[in-house]
PDB file of N, CA and C in Angstrom:
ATOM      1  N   UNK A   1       3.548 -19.156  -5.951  1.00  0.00           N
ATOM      2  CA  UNK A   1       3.534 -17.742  -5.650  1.00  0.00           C
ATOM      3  C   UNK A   1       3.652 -16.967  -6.955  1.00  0.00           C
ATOM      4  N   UNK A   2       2.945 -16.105  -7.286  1.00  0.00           N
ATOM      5  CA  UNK A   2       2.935 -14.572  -8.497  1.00  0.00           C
ATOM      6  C   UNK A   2       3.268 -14.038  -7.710  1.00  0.00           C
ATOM      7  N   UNK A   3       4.557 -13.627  -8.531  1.00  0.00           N
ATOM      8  CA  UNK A   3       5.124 -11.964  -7.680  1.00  0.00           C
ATOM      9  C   UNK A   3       5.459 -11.270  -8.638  1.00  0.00           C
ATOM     10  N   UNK A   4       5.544  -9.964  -8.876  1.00  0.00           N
ATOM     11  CA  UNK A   4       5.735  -9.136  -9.513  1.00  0.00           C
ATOM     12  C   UNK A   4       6.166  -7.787  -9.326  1.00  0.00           C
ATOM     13  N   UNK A   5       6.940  -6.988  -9.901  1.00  0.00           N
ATOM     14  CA  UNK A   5       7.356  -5.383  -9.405  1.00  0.00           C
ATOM     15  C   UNK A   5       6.473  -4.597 -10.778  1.00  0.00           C
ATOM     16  N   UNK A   6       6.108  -3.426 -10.425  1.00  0.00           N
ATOM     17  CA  UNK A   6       6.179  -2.686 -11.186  1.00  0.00           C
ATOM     18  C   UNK A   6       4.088  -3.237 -12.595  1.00  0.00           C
ATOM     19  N   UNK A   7       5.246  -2.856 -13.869  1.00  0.00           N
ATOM     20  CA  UNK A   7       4.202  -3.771 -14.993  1.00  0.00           C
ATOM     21  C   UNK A   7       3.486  -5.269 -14.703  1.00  0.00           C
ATOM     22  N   UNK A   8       4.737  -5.939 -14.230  1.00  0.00           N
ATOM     23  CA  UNK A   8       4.752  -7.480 -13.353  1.00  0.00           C
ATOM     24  C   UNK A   8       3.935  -7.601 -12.399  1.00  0.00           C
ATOM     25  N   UNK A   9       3.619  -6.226 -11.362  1.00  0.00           N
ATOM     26  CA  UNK A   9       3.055  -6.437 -10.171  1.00  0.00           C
ATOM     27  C   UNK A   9       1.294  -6.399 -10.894  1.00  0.00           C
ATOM     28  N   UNK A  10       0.909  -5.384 -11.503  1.00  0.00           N
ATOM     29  CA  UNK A  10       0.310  -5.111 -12.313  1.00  0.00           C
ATOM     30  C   UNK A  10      -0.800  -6.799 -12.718  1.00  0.00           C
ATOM     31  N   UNK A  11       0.120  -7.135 -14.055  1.00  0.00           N
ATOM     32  CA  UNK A  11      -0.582  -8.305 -14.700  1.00  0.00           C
ATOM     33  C   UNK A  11      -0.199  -9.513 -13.639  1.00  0.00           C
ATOM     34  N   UNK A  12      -0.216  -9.538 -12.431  1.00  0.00           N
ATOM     35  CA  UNK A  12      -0.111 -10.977 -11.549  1.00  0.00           C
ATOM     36  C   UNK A  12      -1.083 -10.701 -10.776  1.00  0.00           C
ATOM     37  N   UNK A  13      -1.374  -9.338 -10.509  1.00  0.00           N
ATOM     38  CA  UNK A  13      -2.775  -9.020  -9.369  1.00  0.00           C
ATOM     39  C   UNK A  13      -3.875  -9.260 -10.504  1.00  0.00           C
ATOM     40  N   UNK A  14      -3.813  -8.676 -11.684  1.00  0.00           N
ATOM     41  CA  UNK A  14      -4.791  -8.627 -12.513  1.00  0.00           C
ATOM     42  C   UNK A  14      -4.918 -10.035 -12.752  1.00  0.00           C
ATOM     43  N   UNK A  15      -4.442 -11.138 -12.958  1.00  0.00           N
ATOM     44  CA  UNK A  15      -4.690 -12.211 -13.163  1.00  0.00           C
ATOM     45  C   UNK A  15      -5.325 -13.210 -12.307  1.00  0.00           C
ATOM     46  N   UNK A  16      -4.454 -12.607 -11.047  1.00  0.00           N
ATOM     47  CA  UNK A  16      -4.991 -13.144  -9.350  1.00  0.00           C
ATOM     48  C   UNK A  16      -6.503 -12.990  -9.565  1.00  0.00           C
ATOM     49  N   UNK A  17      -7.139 -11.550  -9.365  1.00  0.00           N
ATOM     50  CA  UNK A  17      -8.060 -10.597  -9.137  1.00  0.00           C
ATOM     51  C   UNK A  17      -9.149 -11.590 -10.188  1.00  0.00           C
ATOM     52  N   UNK A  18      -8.802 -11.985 -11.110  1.00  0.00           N
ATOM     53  CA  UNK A  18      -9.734 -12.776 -12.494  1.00  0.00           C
ATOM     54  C   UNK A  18      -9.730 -14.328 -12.592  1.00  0.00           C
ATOM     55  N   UNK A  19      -8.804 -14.894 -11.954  1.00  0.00           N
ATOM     56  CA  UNK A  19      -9.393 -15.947 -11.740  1.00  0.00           C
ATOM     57  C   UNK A  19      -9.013 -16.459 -10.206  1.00  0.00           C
ATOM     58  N   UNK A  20      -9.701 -16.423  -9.574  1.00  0.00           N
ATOM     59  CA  UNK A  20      -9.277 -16.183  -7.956  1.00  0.00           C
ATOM     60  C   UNK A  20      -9.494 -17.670  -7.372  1.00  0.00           C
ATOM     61  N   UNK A  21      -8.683 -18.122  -6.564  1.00  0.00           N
ATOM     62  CA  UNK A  21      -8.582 -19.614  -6.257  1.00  0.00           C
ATOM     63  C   UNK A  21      -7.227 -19.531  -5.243  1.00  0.00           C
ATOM     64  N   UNK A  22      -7.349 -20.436  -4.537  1.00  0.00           N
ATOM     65  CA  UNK A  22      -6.248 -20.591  -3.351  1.00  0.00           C
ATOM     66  C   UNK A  22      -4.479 -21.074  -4.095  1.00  0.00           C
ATOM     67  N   UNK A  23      -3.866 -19.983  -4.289  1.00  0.00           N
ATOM     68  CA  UNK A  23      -3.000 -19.950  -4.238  1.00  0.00           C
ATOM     69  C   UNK A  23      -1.713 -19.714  -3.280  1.00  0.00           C
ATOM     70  N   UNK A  24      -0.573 -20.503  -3.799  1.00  0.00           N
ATOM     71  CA  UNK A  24       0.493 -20.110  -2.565  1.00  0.00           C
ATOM     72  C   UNK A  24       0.682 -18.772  -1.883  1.00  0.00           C
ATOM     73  N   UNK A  25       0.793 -17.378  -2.819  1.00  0.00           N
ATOM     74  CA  UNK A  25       0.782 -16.132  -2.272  1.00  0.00           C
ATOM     75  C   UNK A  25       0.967 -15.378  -3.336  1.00  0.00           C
ATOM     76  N   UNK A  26       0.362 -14.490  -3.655  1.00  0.00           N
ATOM     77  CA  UNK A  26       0.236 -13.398  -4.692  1.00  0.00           C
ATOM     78  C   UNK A  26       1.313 -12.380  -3.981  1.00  0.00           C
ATOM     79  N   UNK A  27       2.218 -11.429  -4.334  1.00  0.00           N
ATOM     80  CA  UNK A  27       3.028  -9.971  -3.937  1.00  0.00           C
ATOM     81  C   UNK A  27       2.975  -9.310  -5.465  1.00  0.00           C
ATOM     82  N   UNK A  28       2.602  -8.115  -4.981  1.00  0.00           N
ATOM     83  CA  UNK A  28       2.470  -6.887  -5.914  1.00  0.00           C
ATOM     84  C   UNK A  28       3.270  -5.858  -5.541  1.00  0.00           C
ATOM     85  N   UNK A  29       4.539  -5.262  -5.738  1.00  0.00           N
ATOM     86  CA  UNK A  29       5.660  -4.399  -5.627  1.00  0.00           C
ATOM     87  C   UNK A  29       5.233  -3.442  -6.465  1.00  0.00           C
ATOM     88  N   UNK A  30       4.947  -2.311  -6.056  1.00  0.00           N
ATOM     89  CA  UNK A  30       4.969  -1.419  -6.812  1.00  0.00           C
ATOM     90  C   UNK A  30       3.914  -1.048  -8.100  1.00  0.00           C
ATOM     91  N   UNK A  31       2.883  -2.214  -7.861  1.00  0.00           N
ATOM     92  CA  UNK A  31       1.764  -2.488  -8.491  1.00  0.00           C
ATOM     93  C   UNK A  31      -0.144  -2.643  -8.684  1.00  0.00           C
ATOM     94  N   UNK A  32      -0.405  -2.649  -8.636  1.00  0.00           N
ATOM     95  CA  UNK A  32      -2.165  -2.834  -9.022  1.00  0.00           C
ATOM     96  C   UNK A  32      -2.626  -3.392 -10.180  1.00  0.00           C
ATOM     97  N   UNK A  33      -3.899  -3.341  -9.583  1.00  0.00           N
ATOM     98  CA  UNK A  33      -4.927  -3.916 -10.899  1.00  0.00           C
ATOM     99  C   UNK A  33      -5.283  -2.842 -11.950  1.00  0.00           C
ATOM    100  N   UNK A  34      -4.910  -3.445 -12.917  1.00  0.00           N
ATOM    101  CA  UNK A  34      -5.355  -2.420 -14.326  1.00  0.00           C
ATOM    102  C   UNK A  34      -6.463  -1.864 -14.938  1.00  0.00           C
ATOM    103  N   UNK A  35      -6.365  -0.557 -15.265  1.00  0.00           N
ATOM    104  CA  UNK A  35      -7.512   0.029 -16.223  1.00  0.00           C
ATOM    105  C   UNK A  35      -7.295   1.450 -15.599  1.00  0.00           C
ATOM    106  N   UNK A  36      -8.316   1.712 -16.626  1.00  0.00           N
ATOM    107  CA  UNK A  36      -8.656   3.585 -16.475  1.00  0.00           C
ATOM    108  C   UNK A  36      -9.044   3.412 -14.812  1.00  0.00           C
ATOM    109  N   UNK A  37     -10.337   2.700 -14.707  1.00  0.00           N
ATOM    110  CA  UNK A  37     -10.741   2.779 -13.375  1.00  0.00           C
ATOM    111  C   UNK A  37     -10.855   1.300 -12.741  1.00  0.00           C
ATOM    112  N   UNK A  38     -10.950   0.858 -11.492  1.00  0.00           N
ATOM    113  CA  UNK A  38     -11.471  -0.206 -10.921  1.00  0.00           C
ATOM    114  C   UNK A  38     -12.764  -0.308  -9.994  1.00  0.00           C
ATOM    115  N   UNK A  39     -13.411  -0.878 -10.615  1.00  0.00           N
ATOM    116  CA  UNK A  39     -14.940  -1.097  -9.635  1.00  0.00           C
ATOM    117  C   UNK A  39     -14.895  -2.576  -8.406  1.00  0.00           C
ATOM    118  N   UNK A  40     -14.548  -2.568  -7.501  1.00  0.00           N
ATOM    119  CA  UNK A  40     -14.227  -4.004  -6.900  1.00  0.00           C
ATOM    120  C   UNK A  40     -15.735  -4.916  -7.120  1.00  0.00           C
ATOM    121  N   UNK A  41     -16.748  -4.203  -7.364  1.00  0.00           N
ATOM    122  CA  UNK A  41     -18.033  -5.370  -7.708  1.00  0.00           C
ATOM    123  C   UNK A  41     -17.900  -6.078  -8.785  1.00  0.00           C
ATOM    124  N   UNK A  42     -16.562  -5.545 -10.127  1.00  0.00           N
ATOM    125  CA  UNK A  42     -16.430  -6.335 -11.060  1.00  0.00           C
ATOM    126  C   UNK A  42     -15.772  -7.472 -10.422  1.00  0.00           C
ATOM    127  N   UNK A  43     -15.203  -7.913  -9.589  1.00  0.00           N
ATOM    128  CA  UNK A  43     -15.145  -8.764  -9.109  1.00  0.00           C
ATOM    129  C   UNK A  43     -15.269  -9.875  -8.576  1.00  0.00           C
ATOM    130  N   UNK A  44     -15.202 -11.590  -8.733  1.00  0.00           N
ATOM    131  CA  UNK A  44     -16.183 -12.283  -7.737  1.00  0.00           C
ATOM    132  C   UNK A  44     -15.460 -13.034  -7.699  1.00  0.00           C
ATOM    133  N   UNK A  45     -15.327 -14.052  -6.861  1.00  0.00           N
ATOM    134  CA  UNK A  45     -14.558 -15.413  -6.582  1.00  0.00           C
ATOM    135  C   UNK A  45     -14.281 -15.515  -5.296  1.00  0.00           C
ATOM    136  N   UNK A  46     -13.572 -16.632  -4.809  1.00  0.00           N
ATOM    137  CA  UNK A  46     -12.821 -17.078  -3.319  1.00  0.00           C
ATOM    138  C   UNK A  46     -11.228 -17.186  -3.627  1.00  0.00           C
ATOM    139  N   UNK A  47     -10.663 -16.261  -2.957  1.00  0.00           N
ATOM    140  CA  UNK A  47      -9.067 -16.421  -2.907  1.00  0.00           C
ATOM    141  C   UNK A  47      -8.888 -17.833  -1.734  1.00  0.00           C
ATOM    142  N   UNK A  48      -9.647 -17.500  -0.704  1.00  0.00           N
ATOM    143  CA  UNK A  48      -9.505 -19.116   0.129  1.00  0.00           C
ATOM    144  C   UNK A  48      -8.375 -18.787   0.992  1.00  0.00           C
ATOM    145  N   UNK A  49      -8.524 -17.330   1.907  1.00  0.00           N
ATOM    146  CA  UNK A  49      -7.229 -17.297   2.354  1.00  0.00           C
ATOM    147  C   UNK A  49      -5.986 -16.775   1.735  1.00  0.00           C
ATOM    148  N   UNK A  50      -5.653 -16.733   0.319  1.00  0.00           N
ATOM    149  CA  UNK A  50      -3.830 -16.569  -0.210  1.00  0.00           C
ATOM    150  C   UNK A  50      -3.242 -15.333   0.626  1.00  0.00           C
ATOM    151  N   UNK A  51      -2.388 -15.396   0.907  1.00  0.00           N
ATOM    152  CA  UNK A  51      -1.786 -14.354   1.232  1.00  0.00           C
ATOM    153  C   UNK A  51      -0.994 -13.704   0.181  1.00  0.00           C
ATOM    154  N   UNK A  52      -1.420 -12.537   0.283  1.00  0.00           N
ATOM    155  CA  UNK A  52      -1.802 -11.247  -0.133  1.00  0.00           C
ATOM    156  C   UNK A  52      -0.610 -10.225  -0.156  1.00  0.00           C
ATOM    157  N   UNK A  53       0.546  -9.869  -0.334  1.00  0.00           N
ATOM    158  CA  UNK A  53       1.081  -8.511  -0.148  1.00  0.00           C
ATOM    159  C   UNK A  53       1.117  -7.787  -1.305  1.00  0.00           C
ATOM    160  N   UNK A  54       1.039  -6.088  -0.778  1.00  0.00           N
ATOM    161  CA  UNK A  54       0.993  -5.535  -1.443  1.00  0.00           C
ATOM    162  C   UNK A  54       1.727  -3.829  -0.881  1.00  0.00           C
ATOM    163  N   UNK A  55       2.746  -3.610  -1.857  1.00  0.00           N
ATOM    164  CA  UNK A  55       3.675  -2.602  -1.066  1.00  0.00           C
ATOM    165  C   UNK A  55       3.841  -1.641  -2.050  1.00  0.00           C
ATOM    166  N   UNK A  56       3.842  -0.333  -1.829  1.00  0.00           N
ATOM    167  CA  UNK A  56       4.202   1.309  -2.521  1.00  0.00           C
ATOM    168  C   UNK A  56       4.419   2.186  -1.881  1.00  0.00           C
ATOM    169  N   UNK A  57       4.865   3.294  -2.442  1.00  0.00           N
ATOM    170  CA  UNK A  57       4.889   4.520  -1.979  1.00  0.00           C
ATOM    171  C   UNK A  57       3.972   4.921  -1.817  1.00  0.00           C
ATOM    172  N   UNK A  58       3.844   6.408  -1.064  1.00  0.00           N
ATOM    173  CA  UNK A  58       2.489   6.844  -1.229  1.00  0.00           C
ATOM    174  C   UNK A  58       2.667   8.048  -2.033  1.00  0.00           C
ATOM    175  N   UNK A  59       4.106   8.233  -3.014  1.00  0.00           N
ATOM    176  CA  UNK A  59       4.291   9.223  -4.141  1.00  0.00           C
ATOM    177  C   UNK A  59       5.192   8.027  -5.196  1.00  0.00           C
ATOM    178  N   UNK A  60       4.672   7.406  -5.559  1.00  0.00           N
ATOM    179  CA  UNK A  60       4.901   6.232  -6.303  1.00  0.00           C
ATOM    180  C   UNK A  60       4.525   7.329  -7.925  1.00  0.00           C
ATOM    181  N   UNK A  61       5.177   7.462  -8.138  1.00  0.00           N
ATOM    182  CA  UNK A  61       4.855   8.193 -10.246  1.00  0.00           C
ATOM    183  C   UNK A  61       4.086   7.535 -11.205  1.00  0.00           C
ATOM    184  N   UNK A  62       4.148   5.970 -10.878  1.00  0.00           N
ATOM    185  CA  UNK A  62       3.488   5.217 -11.471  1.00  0.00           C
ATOM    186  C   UNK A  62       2.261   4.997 -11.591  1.00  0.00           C
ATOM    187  N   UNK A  63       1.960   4.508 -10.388  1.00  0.00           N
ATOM    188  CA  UNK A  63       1.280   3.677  -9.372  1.00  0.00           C
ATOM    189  C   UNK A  63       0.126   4.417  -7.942  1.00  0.00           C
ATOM    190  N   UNK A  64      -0.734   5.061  -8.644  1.00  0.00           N
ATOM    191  CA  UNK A  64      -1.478   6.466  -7.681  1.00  0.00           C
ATOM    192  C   UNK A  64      -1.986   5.384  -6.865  1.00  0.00           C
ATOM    193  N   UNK A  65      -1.371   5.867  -5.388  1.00  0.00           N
ATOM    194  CA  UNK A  65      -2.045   5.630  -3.791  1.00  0.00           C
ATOM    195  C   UNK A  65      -3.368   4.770  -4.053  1.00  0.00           C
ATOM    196  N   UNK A  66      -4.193   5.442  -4.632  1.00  0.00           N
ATOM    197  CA  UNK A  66      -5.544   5.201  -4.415  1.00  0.00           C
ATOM    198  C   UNK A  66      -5.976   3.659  -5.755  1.00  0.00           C
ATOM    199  N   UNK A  67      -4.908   3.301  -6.192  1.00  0.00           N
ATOM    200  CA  UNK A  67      -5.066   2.530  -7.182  1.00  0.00           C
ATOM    201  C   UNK A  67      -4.253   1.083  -6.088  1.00  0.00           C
ATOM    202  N   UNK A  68      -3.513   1.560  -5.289  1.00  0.00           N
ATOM    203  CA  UNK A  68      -2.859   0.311  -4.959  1.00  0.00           C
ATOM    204  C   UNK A  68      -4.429  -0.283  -3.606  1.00  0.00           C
ATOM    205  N   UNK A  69      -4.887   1.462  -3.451  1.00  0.00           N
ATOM    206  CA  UNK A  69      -6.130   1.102  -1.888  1.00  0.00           C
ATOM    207  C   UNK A  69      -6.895   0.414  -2.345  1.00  0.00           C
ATOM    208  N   UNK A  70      -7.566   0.248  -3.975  1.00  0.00           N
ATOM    209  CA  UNK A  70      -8.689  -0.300  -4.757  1.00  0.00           C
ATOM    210  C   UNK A  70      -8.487  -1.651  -4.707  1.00  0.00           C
ATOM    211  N   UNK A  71      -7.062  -1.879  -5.073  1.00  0.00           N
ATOM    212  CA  UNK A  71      -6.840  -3.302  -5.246  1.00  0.00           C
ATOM    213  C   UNK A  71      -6.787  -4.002  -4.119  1.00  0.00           C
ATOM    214  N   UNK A  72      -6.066  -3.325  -2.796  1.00  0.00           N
ATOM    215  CA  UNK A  72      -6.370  -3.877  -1.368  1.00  0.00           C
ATOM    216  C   UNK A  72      -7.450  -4.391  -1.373  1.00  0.00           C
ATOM    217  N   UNK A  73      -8.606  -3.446  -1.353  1.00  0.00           N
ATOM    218  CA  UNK A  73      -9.650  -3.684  -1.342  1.00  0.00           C
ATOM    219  C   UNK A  73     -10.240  -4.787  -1.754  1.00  0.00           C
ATOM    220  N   UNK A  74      -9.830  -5.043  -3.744  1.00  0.00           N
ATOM    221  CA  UNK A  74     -10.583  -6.001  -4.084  1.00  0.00           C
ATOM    222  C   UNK A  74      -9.840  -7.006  -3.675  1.00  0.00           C
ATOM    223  N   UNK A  75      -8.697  -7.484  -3.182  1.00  0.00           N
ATOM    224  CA  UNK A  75      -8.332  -8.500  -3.133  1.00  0.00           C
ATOM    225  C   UNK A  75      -8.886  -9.375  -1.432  1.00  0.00           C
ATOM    226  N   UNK A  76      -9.211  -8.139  -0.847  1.00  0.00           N
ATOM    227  CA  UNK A  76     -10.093  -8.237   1.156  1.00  0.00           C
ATOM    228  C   UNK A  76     -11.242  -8.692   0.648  1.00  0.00           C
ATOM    229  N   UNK A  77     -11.927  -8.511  -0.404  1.00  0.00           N
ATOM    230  CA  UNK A  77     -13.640  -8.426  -1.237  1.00  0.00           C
ATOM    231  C   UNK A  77     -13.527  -9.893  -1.396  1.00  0.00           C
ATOM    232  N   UNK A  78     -12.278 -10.531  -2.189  1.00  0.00           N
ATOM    233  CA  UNK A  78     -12.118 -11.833  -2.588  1.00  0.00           C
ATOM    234  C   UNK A  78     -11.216 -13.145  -1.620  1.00  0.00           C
ATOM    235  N   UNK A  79     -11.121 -12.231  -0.396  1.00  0.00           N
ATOM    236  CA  UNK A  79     -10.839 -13.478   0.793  1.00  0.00           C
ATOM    237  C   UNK A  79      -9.251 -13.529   0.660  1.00  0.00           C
ATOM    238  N   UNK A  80      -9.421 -12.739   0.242  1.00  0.00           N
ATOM    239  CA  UNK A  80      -7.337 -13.289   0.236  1.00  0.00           C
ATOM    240  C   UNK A  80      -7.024 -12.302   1.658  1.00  0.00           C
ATOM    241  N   UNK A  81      -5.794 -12.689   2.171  1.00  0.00           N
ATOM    242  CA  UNK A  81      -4.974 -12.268   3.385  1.00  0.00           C
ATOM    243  C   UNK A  81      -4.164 -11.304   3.315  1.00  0.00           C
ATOM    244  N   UNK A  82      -4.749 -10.096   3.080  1.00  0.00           N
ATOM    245  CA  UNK A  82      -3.821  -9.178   2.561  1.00  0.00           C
ATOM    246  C   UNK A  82      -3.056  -8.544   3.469  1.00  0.00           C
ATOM    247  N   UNK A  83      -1.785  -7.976   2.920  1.00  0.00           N
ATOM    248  CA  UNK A  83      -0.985  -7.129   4.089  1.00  0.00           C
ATOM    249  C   UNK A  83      -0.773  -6.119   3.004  1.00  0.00           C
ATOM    250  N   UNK A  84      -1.122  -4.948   3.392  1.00  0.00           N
ATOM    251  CA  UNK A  84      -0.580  -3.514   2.813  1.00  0.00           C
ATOM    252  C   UNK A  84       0.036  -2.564   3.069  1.00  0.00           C
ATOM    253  N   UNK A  85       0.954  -2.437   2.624  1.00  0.00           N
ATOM    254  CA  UNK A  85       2.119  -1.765   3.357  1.00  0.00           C
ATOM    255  C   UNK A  85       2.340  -0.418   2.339  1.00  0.00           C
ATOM    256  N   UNK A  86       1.951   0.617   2.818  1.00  0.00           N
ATOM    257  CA  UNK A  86       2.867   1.993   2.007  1.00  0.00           C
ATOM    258  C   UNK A  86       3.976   2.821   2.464  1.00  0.00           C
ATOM    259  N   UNK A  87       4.672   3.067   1.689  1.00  0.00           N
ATOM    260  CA  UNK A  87       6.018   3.639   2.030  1.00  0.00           C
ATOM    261  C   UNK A  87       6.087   4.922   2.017  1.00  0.00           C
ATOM    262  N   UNK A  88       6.264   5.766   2.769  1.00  0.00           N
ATOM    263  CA  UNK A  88       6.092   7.110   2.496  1.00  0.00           C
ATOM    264  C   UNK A  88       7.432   7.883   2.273  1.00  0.00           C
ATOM    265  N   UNK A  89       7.231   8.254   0.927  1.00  0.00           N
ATOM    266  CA  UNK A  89       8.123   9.268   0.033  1.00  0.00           C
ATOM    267  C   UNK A  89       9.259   7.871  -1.073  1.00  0.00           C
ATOM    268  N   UNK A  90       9.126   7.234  -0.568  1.00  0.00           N
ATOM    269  CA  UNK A  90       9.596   5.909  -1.291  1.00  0.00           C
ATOM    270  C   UNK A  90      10.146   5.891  -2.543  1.00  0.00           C
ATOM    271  N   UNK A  91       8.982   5.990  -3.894  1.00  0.00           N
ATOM    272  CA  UNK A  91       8.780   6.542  -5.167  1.00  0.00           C
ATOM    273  C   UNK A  91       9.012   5.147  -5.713  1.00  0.00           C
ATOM    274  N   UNK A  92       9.381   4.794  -6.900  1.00  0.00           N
ATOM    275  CA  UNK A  92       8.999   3.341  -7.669  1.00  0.00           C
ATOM    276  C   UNK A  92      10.110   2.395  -7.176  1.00  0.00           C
ATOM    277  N   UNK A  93       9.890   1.644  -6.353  1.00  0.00           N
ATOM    278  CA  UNK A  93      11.071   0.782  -6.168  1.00  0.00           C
ATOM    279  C   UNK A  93      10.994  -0.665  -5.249  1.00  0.00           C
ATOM    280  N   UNK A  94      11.740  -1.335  -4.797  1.00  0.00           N
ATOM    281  CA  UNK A  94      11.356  -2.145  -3.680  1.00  0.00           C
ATOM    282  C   UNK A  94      12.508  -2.091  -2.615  1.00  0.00           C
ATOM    283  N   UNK A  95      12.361  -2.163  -1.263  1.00  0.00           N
ATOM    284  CA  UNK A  95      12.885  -2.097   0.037  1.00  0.00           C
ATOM    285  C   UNK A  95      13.528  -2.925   0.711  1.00  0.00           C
ATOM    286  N   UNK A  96      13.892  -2.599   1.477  1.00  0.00           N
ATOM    287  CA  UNK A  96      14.861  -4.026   2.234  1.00  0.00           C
ATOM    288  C   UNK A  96      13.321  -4.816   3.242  1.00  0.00           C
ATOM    289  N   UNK A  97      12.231  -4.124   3.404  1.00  0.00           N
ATOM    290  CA  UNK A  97      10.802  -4.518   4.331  1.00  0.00           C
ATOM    291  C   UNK A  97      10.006  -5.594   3.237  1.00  0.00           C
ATOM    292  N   UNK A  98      10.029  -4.558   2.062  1.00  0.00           N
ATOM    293  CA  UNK A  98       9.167  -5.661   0.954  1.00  0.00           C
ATOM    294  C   UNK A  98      10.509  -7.086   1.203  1.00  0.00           C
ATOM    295  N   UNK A  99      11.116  -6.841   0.521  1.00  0.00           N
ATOM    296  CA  UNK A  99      12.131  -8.253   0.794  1.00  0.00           C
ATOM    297  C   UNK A  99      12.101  -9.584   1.677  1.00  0.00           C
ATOM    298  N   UNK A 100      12.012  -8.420   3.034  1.00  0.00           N
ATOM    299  CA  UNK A 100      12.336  -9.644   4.148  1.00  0.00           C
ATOM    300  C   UNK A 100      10.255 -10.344   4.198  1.00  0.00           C
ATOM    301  N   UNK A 101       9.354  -9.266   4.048  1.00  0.00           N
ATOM    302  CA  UNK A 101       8.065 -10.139   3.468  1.00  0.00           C
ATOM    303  C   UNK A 101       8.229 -11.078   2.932  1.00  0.00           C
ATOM    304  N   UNK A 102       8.861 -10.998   1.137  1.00  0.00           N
ATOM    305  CA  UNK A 102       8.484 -11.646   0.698  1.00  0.00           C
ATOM    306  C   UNK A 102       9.195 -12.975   1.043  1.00  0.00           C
ATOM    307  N   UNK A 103      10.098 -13.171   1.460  1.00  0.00           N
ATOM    308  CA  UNK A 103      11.224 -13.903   2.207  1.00  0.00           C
ATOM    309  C   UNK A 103      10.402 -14.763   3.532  1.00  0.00           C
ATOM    310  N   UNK A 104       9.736 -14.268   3.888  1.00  0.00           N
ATOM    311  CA  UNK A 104       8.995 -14.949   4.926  1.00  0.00           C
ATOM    312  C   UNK A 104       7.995 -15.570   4.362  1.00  0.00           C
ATOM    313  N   UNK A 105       7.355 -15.322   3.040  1.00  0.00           N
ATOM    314  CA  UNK A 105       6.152 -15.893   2.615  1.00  0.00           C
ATOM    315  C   UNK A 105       6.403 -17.023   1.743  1.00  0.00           C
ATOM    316  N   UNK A 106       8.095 -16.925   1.287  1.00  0.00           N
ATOM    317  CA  UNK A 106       8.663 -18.604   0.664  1.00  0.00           C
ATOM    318  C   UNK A 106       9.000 -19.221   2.056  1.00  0.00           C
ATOM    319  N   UNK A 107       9.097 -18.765   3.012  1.00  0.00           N
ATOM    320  CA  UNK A 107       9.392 -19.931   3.228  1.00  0.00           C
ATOM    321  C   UNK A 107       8.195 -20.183   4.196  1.00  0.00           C
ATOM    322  N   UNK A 108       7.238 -19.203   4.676  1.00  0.00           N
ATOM    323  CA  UNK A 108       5.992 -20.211   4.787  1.00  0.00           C
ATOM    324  C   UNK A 108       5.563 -21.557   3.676  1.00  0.00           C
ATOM    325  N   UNK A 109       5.818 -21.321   2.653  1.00  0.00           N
ATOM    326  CA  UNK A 109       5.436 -22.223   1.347  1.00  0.00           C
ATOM    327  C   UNK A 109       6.361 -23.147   1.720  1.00  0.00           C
ATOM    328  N   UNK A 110       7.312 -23.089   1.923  1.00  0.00           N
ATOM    329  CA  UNK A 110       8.037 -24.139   2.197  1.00  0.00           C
ATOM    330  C   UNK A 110       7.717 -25.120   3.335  1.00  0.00           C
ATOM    331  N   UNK A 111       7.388 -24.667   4.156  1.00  0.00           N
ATOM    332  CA  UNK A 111       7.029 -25.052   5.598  1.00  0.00           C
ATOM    333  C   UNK A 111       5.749 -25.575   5.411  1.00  0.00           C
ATOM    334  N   UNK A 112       5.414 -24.999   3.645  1.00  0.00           N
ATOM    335  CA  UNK A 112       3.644 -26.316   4.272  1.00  0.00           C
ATOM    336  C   UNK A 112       2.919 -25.439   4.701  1.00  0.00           C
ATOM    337  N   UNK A 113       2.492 -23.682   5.338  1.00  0.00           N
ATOM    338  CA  UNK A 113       1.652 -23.056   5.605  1.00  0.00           C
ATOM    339  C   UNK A 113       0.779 -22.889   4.771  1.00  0.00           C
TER     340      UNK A 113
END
C-alpha cells in the first residue's frame, strides 16, 4: 500500500498514476497528482483493479476540488477502484472516515483481498 497525506499524498498518486500496475492500495489524504495542469490522456497503463482512495475537502487551501476530481478521474481512466470521498468545509487534514477507510483496506491486505 502508498499512502500519503498532504505533499505525500501528492508524490504516491503521482508515482501510482506513472507507473501503474496492480498494487495492494494506493490512499491520497489530502492530495493529487502534480503540475500546473493535468491532462488524464497523459496517462496510460492497467492499475488491475488497486483500490483507490482518495479524500479532501472541498475548501482544502492546498489542494483545489477540481485537482483531487482530475486525479479521480485519471486513476477510473487507469482501472484502479477508486473511492472518493470529499469533505465539506473540512480544510487540510485527515478524519476519523479517512481512518476507519484506510483501516479497512489493511486489513483487506491482510485477508488476502
Amino acid at each position: 500500500m502508498l499512502l500519503g497525506f498532504s505533499q505525500g499524498a501528492c508524490l504516491a498518486s503521482e508515482f501510482v498514476a506513472r507507473t501503474p500496475r496492480r498494487y495492494g492500495a494506493l490512499v491520497a489524504l489530502s492530495g493529487g497528482l502534480i503540475g500546473e495542469s493535468v491532462d488524464p490522456d497523459d496517462y496510460e497503463g492497467d492499475l488491475e483493479g488497486t483500490p483507490v482512495f482518495v479524500g479532501c475537502s472541498d475548501v482544502d487551501p492546498h489542494i483545489p476540488l477540481e485537482r483531487v476530481q482530475v486525479t479521480t478521474e485519471v486513476f477510473e481512466r487507469l482501472g484502479g477502484d477508486v473511492d472518493e470521498r470529499i469533505y465539506e468545509g473540512m480544510g487540510h487534514g485527515v478524519n476519523e472516515d479517512e481512518l476507519s477507510a484506510v483501516a479497512e483496506l489493511v486489513v483487506d491486505l491482510l485477508d488476502g483481498e
